[in-house]
C-alpha atoms as a PDB file:
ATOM      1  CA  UNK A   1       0.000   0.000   0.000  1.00  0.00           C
ATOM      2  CA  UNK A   2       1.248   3.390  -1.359  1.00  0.00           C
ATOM      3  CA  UNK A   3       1.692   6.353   1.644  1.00  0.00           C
ATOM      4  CA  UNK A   4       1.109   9.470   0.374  1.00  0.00           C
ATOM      5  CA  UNK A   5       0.610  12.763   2.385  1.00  0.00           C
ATOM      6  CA  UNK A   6      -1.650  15.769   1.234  1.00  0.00           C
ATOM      7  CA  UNK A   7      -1.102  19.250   2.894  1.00  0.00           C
ATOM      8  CA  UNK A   8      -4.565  21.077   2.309  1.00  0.00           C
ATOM      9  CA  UNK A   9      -6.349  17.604   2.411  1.00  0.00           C
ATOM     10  CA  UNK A  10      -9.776  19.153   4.439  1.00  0.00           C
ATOM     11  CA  UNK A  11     -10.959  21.078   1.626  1.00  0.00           C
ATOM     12  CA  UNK A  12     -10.837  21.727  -1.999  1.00  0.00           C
ATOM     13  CA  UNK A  13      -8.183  20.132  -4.212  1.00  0.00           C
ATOM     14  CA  UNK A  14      -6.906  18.482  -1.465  1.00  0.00           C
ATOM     15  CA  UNK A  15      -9.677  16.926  -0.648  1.00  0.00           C
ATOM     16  CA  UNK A  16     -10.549  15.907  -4.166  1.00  0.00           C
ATOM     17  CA  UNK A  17      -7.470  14.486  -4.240  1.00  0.00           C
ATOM     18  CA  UNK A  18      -7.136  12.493  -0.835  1.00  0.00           C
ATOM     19  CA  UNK A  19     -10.713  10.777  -1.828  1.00  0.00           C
ATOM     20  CA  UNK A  20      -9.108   9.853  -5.055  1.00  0.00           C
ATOM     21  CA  UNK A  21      -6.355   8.158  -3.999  1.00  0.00           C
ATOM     22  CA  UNK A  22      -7.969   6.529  -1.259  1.00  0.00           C
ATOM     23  CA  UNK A  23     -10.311   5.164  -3.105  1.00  0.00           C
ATOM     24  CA  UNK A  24      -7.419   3.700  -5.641  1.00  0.00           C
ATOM     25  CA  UNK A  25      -6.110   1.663  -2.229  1.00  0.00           C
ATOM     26  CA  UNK A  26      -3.433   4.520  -1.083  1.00  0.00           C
ATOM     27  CA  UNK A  27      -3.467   5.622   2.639  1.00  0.00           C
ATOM     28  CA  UNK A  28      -3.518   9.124   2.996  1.00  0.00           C
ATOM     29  CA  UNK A  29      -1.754  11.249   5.970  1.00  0.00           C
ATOM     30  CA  UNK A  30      -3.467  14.871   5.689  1.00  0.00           C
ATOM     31  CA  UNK A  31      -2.228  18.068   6.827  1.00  0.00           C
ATOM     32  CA  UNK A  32      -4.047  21.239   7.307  1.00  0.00           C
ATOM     33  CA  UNK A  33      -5.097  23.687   9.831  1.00  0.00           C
ATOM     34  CA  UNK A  34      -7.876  21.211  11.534  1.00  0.00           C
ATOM     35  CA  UNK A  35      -9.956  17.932   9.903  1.00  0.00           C
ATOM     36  CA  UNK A  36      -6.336  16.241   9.424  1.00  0.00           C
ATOM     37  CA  UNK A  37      -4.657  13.649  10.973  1.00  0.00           C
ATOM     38  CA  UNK A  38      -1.475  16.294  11.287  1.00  0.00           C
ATOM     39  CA  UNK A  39      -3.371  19.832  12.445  1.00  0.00           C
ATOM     40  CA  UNK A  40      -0.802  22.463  12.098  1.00  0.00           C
ATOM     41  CA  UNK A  41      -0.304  25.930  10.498  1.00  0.00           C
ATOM     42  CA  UNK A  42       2.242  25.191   7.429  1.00  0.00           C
ATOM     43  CA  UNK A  43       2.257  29.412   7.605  1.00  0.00           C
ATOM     44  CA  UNK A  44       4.786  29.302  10.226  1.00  0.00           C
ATOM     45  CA  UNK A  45       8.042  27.804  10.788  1.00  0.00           C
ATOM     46  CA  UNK A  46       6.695  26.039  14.061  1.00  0.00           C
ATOM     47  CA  UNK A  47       4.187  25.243  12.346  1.00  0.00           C
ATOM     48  CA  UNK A  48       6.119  23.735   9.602  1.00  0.00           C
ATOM     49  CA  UNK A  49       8.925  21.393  11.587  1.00  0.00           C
ATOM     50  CA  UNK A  50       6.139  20.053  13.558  1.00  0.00           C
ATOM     51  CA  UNK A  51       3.662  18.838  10.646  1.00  0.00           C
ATOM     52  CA  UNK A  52       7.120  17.173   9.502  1.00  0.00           C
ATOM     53  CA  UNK A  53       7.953  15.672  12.723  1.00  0.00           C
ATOM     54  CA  UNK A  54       4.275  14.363  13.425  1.00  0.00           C
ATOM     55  CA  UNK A  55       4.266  13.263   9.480  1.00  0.00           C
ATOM     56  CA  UNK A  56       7.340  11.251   9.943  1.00  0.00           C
ATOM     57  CA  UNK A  57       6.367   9.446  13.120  1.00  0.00           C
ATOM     58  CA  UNK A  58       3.289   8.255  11.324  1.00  0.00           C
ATOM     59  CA  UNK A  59       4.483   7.209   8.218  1.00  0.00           C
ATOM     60  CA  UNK A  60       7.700   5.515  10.178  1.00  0.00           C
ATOM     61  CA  UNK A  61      10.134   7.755   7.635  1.00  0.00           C
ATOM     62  CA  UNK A  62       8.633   5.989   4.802  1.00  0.00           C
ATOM     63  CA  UNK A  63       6.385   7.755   1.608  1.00  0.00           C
ATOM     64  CA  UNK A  64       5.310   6.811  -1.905  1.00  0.00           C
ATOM     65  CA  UNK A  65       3.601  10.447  -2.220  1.00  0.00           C
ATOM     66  CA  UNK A  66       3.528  13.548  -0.793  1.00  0.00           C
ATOM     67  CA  UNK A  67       1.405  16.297  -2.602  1.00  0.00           C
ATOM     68  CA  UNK A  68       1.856  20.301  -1.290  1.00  0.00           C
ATOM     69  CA  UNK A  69      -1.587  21.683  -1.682  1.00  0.00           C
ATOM     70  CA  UNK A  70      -2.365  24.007   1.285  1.00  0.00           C
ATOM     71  CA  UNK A  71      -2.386  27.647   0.076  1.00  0.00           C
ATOM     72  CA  UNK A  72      -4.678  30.532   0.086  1.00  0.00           C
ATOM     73  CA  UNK A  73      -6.286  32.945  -2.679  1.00  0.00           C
ATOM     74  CA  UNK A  74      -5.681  36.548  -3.688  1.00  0.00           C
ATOM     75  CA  UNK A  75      -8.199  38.073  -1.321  1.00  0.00           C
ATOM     76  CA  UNK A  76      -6.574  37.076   1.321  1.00  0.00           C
ATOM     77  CA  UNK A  77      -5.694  39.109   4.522  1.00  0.00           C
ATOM     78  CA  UNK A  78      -2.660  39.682   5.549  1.00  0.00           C
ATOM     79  CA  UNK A  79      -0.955  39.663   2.083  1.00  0.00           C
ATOM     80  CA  UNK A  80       2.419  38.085   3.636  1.00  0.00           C
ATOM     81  CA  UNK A  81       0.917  35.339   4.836  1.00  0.00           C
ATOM     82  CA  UNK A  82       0.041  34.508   1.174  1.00  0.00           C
ATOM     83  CA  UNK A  83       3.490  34.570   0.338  1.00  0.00           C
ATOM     84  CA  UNK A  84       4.367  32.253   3.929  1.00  0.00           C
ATOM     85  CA  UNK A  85       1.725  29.751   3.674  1.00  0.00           C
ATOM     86  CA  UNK A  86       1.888  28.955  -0.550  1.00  0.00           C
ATOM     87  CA  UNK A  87       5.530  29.074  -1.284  1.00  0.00           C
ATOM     88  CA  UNK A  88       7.299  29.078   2.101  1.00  0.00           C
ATOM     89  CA  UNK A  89       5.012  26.007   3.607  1.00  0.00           C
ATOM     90  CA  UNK A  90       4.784  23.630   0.102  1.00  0.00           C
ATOM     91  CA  UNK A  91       8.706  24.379  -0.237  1.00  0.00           C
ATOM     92  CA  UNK A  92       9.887  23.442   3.808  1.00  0.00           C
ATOM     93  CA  UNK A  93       7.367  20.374   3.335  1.00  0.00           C
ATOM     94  CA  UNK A  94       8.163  18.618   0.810  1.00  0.00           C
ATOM     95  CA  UNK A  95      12.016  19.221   1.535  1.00  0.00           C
ATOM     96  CA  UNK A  96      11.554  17.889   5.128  1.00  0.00           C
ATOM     97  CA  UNK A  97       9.808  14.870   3.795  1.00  0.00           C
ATOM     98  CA  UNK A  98      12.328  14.403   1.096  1.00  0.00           C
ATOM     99  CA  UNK A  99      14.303  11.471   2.974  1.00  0.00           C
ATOM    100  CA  UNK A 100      11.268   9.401   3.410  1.00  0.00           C
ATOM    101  CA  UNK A 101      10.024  10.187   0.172  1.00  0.00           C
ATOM    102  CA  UNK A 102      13.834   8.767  -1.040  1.00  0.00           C
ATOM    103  CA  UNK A 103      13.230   5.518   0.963  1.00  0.00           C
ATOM    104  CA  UNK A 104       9.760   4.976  -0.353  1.00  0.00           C
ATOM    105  CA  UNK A 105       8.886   2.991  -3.423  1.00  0.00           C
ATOM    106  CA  UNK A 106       8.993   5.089  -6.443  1.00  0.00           C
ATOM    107  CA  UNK A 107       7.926   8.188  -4.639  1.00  0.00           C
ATOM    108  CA  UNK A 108       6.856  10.767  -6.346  1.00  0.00           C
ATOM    109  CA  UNK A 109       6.311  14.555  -5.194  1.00  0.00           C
ATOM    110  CA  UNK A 110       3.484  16.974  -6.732  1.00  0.00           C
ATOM    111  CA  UNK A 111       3.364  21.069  -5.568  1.00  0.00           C
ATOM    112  CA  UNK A 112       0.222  22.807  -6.637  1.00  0.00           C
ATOM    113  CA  UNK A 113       1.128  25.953  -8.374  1.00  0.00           C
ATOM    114  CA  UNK A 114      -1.655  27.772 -10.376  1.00  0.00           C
ATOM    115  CA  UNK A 115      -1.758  29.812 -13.655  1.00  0.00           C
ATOM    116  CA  UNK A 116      -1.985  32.784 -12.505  1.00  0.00           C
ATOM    117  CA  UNK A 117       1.790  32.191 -12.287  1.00  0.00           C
ATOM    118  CA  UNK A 118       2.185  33.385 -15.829  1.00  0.00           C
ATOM    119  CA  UNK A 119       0.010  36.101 -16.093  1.00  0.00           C
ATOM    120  CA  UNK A 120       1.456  39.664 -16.334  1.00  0.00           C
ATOM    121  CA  UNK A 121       1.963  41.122 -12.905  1.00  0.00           C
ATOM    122  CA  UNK A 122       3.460  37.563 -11.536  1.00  0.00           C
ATOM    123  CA  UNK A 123       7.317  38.455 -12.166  1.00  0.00           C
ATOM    124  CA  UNK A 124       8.331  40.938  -9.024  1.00  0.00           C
ATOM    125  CA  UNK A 125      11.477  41.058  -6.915  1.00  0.00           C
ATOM    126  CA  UNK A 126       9.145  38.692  -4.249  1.00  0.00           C
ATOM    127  CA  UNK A 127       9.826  35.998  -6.580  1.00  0.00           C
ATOM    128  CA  UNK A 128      13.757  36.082  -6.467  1.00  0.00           C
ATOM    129  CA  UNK A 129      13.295  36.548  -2.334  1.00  0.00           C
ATOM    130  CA  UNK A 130      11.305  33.562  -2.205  1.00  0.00           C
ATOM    131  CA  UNK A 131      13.635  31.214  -4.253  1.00  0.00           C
ATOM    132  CA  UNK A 132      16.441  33.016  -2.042  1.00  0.00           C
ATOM    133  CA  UNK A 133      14.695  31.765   0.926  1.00  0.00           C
ATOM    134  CA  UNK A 134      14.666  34.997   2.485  1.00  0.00           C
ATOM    135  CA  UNK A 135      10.827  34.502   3.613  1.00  0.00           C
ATOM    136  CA  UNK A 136      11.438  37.773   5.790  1.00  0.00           C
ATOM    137  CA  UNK A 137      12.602  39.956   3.275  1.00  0.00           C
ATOM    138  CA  UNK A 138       9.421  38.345   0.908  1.00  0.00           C
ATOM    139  CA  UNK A 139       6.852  38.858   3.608  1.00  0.00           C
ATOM    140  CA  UNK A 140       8.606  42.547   3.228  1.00  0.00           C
ATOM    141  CA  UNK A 141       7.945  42.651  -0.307  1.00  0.00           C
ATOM    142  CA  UNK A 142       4.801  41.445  -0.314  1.00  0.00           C
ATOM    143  CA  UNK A 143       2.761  43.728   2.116  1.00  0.00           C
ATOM    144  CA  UNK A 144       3.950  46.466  -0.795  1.00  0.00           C
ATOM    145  CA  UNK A 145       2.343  44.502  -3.733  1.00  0.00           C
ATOM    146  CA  UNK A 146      -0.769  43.419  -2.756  1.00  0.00           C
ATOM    147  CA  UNK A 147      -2.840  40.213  -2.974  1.00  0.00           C
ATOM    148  CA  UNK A 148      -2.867  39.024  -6.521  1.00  0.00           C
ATOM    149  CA  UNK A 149       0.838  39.672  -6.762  1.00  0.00           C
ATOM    150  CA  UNK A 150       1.836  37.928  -3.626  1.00  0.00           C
ATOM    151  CA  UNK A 151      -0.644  34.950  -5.021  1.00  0.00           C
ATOM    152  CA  UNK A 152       1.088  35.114  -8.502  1.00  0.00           C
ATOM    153  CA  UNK A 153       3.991  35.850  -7.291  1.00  0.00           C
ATOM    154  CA  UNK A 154       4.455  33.043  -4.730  1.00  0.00           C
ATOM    155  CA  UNK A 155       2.972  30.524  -7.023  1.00  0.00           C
ATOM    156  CA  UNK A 156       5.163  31.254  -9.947  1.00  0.00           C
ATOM    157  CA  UNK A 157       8.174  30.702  -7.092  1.00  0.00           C
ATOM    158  CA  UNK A 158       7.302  27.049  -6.433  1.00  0.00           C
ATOM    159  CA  UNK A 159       6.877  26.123 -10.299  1.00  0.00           C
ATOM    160  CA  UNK A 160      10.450  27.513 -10.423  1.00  0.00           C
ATOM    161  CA  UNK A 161      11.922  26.058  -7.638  1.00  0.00           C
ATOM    162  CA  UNK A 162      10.000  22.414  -8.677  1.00  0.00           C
ATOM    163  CA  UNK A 163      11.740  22.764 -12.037  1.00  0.00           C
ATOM    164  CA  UNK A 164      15.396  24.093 -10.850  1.00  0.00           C
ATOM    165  CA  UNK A 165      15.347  21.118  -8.196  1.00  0.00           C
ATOM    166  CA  UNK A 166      13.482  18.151  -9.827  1.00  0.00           C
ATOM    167  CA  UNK A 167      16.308  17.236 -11.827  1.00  0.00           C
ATOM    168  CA  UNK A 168      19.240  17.490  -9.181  1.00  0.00           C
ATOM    169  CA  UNK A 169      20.679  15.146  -7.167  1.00  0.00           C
ATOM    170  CA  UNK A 170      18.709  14.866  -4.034  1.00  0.00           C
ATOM    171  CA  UNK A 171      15.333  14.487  -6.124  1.00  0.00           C
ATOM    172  CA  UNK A 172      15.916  12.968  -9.673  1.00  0.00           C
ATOM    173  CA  UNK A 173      19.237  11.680  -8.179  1.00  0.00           C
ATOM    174  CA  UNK A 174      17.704  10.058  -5.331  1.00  0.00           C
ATOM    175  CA  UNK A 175      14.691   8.149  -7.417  1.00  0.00           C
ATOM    176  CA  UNK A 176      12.198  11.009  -6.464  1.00  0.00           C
ATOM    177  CA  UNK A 177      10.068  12.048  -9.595  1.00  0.00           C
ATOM    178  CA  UNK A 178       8.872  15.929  -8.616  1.00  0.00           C
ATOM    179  CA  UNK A 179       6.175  18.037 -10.314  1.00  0.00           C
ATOM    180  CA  UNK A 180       3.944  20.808 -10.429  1.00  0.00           C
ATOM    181  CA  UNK A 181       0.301  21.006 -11.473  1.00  0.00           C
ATOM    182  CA  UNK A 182      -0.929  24.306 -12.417  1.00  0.00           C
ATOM    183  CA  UNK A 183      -4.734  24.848 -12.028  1.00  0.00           C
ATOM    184  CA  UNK A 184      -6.788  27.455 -13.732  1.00  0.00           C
ATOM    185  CA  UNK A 185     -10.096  28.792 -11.494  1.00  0.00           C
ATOM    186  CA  UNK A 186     -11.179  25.712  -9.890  1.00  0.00           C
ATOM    187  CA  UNK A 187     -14.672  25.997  -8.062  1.00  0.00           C
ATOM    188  CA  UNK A 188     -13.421  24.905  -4.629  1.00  0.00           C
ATOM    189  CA  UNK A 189     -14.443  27.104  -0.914  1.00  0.00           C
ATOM    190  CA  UNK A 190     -10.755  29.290  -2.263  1.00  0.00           C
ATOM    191  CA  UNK A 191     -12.573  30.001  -5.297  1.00  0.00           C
ATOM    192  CA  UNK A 192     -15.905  31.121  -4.096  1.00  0.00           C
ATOM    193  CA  UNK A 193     -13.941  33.278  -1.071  1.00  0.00           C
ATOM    194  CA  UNK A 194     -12.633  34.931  -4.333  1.00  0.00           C
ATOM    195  CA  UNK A 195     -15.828  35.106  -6.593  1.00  0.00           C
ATOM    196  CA  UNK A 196     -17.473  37.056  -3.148  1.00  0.00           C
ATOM    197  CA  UNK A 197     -14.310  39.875  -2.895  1.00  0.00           C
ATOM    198  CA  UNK A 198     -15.771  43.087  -4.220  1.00  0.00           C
ATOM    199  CA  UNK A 199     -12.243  43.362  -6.147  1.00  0.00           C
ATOM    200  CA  UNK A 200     -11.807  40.211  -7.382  1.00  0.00           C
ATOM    201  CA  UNK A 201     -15.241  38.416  -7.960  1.00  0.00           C
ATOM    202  CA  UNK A 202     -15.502  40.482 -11.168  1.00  0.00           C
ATOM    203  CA  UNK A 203     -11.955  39.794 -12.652  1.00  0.00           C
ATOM    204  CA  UNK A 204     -12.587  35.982 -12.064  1.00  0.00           C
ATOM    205  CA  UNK A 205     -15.993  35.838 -13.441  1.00  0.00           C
ATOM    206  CA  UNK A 206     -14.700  37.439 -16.686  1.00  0.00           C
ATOM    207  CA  UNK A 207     -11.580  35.321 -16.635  1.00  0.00           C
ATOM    208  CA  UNK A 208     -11.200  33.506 -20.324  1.00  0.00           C
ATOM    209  CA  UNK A 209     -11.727  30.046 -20.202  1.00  0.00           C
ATOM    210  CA  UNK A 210     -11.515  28.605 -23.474  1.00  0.00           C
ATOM    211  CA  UNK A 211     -13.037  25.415 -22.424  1.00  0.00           C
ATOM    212  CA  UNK A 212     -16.050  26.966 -20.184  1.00  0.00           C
ATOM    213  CA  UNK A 213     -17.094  27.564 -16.794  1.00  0.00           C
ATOM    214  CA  UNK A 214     -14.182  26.334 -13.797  1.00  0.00           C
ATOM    215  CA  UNK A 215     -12.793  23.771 -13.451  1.00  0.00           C
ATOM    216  CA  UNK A 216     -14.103  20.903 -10.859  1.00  0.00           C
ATOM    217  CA  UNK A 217     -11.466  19.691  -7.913  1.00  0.00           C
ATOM    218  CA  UNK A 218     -11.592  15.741  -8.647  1.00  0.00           C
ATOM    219  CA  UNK A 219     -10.283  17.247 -12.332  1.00  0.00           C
ATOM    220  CA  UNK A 220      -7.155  18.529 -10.501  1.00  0.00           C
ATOM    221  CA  UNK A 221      -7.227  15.624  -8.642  1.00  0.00           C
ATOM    222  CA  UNK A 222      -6.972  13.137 -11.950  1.00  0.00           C
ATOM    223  CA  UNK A 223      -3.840  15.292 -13.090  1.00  0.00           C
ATOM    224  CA  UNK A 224      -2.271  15.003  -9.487  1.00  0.00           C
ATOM    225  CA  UNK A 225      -2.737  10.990  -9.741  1.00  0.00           C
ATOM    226  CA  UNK A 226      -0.701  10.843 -12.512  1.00  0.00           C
ATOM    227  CA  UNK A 227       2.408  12.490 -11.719  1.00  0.00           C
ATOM    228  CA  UNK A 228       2.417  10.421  -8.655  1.00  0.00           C
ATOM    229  CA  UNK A 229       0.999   7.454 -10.365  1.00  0.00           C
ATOM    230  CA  UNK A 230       3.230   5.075 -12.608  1.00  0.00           C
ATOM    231  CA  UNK A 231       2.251   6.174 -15.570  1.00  0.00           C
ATOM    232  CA  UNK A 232       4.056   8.942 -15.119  1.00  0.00           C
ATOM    233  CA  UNK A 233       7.368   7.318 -14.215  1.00  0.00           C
ATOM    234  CA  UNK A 234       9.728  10.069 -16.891  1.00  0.00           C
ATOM    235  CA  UNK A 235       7.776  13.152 -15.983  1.00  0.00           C
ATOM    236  CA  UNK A 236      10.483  14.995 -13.961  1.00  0.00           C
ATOM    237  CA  UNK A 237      10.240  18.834 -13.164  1.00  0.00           C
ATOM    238  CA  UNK A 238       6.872  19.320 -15.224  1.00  0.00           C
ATOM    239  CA  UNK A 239       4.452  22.120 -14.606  1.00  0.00           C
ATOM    240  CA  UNK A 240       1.377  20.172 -15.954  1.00  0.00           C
ATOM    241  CA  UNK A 241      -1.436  22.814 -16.691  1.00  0.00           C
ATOM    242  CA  UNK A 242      -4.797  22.110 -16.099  1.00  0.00           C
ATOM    243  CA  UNK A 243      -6.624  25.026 -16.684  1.00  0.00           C
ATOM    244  CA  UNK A 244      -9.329  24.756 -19.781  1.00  0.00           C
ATOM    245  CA  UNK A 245      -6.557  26.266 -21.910  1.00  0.00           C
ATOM    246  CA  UNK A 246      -6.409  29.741 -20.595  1.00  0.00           C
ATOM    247  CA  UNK A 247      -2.649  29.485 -20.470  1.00  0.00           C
ATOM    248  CA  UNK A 248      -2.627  28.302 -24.222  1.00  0.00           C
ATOM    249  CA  UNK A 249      -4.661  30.809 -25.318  1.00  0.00           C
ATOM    250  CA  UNK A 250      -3.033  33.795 -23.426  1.00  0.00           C
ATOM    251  CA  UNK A 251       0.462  32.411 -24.038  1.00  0.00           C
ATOM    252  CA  UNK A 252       0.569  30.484 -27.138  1.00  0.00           C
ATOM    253  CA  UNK A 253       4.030  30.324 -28.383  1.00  0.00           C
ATOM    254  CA  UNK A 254       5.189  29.689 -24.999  1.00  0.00           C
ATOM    255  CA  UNK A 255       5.570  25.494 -24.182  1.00  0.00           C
END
């Protein structure tokens, strides 16, 4: 039996996702701020070595799976815990669980980015402080930019540091397949917190989704099963996006 663990697992994607692969005979250790079997707030550093510590005790330092999907939207309040919780907390997760993941059975690793990652607005100096891991000097940064900026911003840091590390030695080199899914707007309780901000309801109702209407969480959760699934055994450092082709359409020429 495959162990995988889910940050974000009570809600949403995470949630999609944990029924999914329990239901394809995987057991599931979830992390998230309560409804888990790990409670803990991946916002902090605390909050952080402890959801690692209690992780490993349960899993006896062994994983097939571990899947970094806690994060928060654009609307949300303070905008430096944006920037903590979505880059900061995937990043110091999946890196703490990195030796078990190595002493699992083709383990595979999946960070949820988004694509708002590559919309304009996403590139600012937070993204360089994030990949620096200077989280102080990003939590800085992003009280200046603002919401959708620190979102973008902090998203388009962990499909960078996915791709710059997958291939290295301690992840590709140690048997550890890591990826990134990038959704587009996916109706989960993150989405609908958005579609009620004054601000930012409008933008995502008029977002262009070339497919139409959002996307459903068990869709995310089909793409995350196969980068952790077998049949995706020479995916390394991809940034899968599943988004009804809004990144295609805005971005065409770039692959």
């Amino acid at each position: 039996m495959r162990t995988i663990v889910i940050s974000g697992s009570a809600s949403g994607i995470g949630a999609a996702t944990r029924s999914r692969l329990e239901r394809g005979g995987a057991r599931v250790i979830g992390v998230d701020l309560r409804g888990a079997e790990v409670e803990a707030d991946l916002s902090q550093p605390a909050g952080r070595a402890a959801a690692v510590a209690r992780v490993l005790e349960l899993c006896g330092g062994r994983l097939e799976g571990a899947v970094a999907c806690a994060g928060v939207g654009p609307q949300f309040e303070p905008w430096p815990t944006i920037v903590s919780l979505n880059y900061f907390g995937a990043q110091a997760m999946l890196v703490g669980l990195r030796a078990a993941l190595a002493a699992g059975n083709e383990p595979a690793a999946v960070a949820i980015s988004s694509n708002s990652s590559t919309l304009p607005g996403a590139e600012t100096p937070l993204v360089d402080a994030c990949l620096a891991g200077g989280e102080e000097e990003a939590r800085r940064l992003g009280a200046t930019l603002g919401g959708q900026a620190c979102y973008a911003g902090s998203k388009l840091a962990l499909a960078r540091w996915v791709r710059r590390n997958a291939p290295g030695r301690e992840w590709a080199g140690a048997g550890i397949r890591l990826n990134a899914v990038a959704p587009g707007a996916t109706l989960t309780p993150l989405l609908r917190a958005g579609l009620d901000h004054e601000l930012f309801g409008p933008a995502i109702r008029n977002f262009p989704i070339p497919l139409g209407g959002f996307g459903d969480p068990q869709q995310i959760a089909a793409a995350v099963d196969f980068l952790l699934g077998a049949d995706a055994r020479f995916c390394c450092g991809s940034v899968l996006f599943c988004d009804g082709g809004t990144d295609a359409m805005l971005r065409p020429d770039s692959y």
